[in-house]
C-alpha atoms as a PDB file:
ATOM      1  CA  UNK A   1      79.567  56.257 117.446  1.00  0.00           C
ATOM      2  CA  UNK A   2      81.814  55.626 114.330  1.00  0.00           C
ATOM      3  CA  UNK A   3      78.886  57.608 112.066  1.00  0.00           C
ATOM      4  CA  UNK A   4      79.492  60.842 114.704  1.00  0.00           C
ATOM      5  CA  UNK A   5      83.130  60.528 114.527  1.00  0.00           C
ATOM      6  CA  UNK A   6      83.364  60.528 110.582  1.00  0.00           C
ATOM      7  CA  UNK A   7      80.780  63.604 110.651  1.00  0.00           C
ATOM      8  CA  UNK A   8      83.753  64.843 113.317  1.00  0.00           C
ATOM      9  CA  UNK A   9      85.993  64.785 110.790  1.00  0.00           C
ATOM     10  CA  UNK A  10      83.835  65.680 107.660  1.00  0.00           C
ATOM     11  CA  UNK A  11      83.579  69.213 109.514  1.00  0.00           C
ATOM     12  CA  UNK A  12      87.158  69.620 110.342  1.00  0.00           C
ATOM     13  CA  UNK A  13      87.885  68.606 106.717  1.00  0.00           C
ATOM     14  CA  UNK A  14      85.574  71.135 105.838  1.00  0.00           C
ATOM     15  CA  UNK A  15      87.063  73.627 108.262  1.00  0.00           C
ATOM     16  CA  UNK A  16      90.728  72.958 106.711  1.00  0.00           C
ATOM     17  CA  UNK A  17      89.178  73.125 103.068  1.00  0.00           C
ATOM     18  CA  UNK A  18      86.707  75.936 103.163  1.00  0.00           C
ATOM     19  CA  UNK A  19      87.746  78.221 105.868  1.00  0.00           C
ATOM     20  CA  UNK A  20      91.877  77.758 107.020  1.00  0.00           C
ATOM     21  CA  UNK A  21      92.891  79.022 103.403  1.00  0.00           C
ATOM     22  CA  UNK A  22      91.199  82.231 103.976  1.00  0.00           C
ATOM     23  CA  UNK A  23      92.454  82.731 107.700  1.00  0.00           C
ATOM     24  CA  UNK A  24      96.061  81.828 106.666  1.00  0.00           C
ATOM     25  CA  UNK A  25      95.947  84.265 103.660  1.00  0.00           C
ATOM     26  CA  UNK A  26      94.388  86.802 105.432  1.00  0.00           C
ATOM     27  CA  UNK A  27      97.236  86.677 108.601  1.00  0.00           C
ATOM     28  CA  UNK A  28      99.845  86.779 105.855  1.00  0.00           C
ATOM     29  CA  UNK A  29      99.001  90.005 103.929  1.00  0.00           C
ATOM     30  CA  UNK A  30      99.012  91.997 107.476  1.00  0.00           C
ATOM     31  CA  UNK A  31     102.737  91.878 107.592  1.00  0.00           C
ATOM     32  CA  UNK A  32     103.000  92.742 103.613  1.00  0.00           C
ATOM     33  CA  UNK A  33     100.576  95.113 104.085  1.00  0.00           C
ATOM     34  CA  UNK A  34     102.829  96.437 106.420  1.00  0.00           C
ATOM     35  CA  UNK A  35     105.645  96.539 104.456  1.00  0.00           C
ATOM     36  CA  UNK A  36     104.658  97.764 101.642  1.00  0.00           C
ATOM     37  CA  UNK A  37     103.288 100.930 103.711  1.00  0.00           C
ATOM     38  CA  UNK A  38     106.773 100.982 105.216  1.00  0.00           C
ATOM     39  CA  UNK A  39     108.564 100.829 101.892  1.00  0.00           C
ATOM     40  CA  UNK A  40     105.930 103.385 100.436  1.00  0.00           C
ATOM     41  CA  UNK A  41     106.511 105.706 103.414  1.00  0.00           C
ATOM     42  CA  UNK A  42     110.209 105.201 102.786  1.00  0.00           C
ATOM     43  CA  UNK A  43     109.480 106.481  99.438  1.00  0.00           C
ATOM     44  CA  UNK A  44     107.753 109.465 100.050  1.00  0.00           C
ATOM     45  CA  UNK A  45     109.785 110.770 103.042  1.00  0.00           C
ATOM     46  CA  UNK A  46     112.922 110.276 101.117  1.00  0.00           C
ATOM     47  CA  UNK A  47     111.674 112.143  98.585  1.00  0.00           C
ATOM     48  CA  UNK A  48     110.221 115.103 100.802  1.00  0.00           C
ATOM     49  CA  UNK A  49     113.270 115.478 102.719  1.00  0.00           C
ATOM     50  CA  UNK A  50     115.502 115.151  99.759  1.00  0.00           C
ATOM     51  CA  UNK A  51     117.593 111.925 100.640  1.00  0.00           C
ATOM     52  CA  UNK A  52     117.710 109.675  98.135  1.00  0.00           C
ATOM     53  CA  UNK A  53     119.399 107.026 100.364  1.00  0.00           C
ATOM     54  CA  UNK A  54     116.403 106.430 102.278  1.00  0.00           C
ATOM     55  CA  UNK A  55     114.448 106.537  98.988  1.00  0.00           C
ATOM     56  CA  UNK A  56     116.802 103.686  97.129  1.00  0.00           C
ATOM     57  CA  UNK A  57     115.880 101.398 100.192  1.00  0.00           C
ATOM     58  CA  UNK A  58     112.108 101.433  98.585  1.00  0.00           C
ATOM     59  CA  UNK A  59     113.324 102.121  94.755  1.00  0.00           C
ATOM     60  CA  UNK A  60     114.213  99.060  93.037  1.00  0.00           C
ATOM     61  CA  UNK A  61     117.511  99.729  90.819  1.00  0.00           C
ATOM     62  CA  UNK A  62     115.365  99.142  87.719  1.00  0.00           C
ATOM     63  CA  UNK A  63     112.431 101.081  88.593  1.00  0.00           C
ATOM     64  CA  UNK A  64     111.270 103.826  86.305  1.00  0.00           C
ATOM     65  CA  UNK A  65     108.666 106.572  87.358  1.00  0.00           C
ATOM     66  CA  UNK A  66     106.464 108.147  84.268  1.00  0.00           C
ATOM     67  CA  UNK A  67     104.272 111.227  84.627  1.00  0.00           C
ATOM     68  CA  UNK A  68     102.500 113.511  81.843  1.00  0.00           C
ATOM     69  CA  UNK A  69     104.217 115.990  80.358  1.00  0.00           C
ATOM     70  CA  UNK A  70     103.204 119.372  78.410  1.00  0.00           C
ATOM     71  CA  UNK A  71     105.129 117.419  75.816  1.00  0.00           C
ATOM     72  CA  UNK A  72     104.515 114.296  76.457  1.00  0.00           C
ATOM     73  CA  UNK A  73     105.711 111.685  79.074  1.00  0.00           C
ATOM     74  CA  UNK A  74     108.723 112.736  81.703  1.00  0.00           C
ATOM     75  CA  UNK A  75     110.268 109.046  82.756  1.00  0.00           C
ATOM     76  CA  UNK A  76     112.956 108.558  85.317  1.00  0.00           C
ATOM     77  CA  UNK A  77     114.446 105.466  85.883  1.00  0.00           C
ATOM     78  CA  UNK A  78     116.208 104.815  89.543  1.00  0.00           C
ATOM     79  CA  UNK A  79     119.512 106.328  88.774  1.00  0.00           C
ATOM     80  CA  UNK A  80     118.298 109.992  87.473  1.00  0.00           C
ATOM     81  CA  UNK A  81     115.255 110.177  90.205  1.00  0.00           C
ATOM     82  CA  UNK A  82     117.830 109.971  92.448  1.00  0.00           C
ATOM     83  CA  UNK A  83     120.569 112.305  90.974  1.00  0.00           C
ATOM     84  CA  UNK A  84     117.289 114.869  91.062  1.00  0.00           C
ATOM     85  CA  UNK A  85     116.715 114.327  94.737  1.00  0.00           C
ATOM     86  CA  UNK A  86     120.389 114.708  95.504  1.00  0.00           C
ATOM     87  CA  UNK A  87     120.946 117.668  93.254  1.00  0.00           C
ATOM     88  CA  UNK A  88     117.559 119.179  95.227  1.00  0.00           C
ATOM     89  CA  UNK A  89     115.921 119.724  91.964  1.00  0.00           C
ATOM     90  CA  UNK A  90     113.372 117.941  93.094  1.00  0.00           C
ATOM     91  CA  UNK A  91     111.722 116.904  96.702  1.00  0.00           C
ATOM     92  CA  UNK A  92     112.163 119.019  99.343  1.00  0.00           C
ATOM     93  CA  UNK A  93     108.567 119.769 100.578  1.00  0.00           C
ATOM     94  CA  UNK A  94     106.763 117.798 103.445  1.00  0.00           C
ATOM     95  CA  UNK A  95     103.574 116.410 101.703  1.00  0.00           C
ATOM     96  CA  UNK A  96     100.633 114.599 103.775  1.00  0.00           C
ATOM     97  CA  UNK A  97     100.230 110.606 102.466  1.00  0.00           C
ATOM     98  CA  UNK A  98      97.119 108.539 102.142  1.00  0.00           C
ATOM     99  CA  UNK A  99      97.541 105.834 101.406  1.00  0.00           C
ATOM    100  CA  UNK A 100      93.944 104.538  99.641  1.00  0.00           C
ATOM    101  CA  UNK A 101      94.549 100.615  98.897  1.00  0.00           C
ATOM    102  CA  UNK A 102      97.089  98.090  98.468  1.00  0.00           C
ATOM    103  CA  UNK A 103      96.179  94.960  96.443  1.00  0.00           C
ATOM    104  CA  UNK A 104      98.642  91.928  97.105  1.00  0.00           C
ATOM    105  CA  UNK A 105      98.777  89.555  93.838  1.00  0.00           C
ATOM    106  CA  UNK A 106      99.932  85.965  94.150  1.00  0.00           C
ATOM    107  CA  UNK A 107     102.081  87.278  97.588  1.00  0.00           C
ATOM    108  CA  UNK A 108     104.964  88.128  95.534  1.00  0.00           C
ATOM    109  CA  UNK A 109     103.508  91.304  93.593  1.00  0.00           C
ATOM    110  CA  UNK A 110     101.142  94.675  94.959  1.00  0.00           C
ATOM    111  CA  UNK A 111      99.766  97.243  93.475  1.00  0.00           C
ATOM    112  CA  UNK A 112      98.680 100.268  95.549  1.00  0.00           C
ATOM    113  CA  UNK A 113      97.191 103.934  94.795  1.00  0.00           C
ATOM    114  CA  UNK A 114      98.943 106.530  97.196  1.00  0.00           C
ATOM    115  CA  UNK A 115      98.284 110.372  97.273  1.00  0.00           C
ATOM    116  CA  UNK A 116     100.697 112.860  98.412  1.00  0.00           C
ATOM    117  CA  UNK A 117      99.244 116.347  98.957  1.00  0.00           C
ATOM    118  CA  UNK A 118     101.174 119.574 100.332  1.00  0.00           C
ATOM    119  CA  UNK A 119      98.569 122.724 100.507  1.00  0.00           C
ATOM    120  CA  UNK A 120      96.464 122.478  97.188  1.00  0.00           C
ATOM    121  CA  UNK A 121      98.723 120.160  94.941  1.00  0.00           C
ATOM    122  CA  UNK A 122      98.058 116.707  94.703  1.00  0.00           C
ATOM    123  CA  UNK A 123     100.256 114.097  93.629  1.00  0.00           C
ATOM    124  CA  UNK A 124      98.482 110.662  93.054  1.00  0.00           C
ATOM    125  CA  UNK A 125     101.178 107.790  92.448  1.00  0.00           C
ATOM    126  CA  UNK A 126      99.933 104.631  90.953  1.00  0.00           C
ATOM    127  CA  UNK A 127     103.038 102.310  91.854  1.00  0.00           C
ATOM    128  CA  UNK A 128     103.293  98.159  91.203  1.00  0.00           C
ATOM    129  CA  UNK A 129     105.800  96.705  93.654  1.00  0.00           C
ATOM    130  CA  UNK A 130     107.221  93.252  94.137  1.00  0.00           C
ATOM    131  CA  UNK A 131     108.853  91.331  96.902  1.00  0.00           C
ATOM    132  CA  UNK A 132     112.200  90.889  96.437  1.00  0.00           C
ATOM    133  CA  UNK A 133     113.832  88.387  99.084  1.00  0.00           C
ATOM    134  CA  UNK A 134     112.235  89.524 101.894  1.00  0.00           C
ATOM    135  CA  UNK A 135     111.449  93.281 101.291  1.00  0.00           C
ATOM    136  CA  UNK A 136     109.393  95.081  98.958  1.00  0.00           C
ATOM    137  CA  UNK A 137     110.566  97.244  96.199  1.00  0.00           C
ATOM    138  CA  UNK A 138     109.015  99.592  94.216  1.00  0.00           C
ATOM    139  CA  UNK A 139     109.001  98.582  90.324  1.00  0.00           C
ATOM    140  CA  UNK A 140     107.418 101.596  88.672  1.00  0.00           C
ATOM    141  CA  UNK A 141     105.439 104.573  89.287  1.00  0.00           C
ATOM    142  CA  UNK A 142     102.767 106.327  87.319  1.00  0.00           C
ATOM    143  CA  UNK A 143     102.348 110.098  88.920  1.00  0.00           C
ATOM    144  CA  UNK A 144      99.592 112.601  88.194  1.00  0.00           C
ATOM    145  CA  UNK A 145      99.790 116.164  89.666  1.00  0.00           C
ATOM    146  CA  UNK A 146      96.719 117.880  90.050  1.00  0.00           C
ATOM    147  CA  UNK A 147      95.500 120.800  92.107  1.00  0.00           C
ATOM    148  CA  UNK A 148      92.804 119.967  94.686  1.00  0.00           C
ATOM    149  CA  UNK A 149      90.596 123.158  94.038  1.00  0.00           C
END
């Protein structure tokens, strides 16, 4: 008896040790998961309907978005991405979003790869986000625009 109930609890040590870390990380990235979508979503409609309040909900205040440039590379932090969505020189265009992964670091940090397409141009945003109290914000952006043709 006492040699079956210390095998009992060698397997629900083993259980605990082996297999509960993996369940309880995997139930909590389904909410981030979640919200990261959510804020990325945020993002992106914001930005296609030209309202940059609903984008600052996803755009941390010291983001900065980069993206090549005939000369170079065109940066924005927060502040001027905005001022471009609310002077509608930017924005403005329903685009369909995939989203294609999100990979959660350390629960605190994410990194996902998102591609906005309206008719044949393709936007592909490459964006690191963190959680900041208990929503996540967009840190920075890395955009390439591309025709799909």
């Amino acid at each position: 008896m006492k040699f079956i109930a210390k095998k009992e609890w060698c397997l629900v040590f083993l259980f605990f040790v082996l297999v509960a870390p993996e369940a309880i990380y995997a139930q909590g990235t389904v909410p981030d998961k979640e919200a990261i979508s959510n804020a990325i979503l945020n993002f992106a409609q914001g930005a296609d309907r030209q309202i940059p309040e609903q984008v600052s909900l996803s755009l941390h205040s010291q983001s900065w978005q980069f993206m090549p440039a005939p000369n170079g590379v065109r940066a924005f932090n927060q502040e001027q991405y905005l001022s471009l969505l609310k002077a509608k020189k930017i924005g403005g265009t329903p685009r369909e979003m995939k989203i294609e992964s999100i990979d959660i670091i350390e629960g605190y940090m994410a990194s996902a790869r998102v591609q906005l397409q309206k008719d044949t141009t393709v936007f592909i945003h490459l964006m690191s986000l963190m959680k900041v109290g208990e929503s996540w914000q967009i840190m920075n952006i890395l955009t390439l625009v591309g025709t799909d043709n």
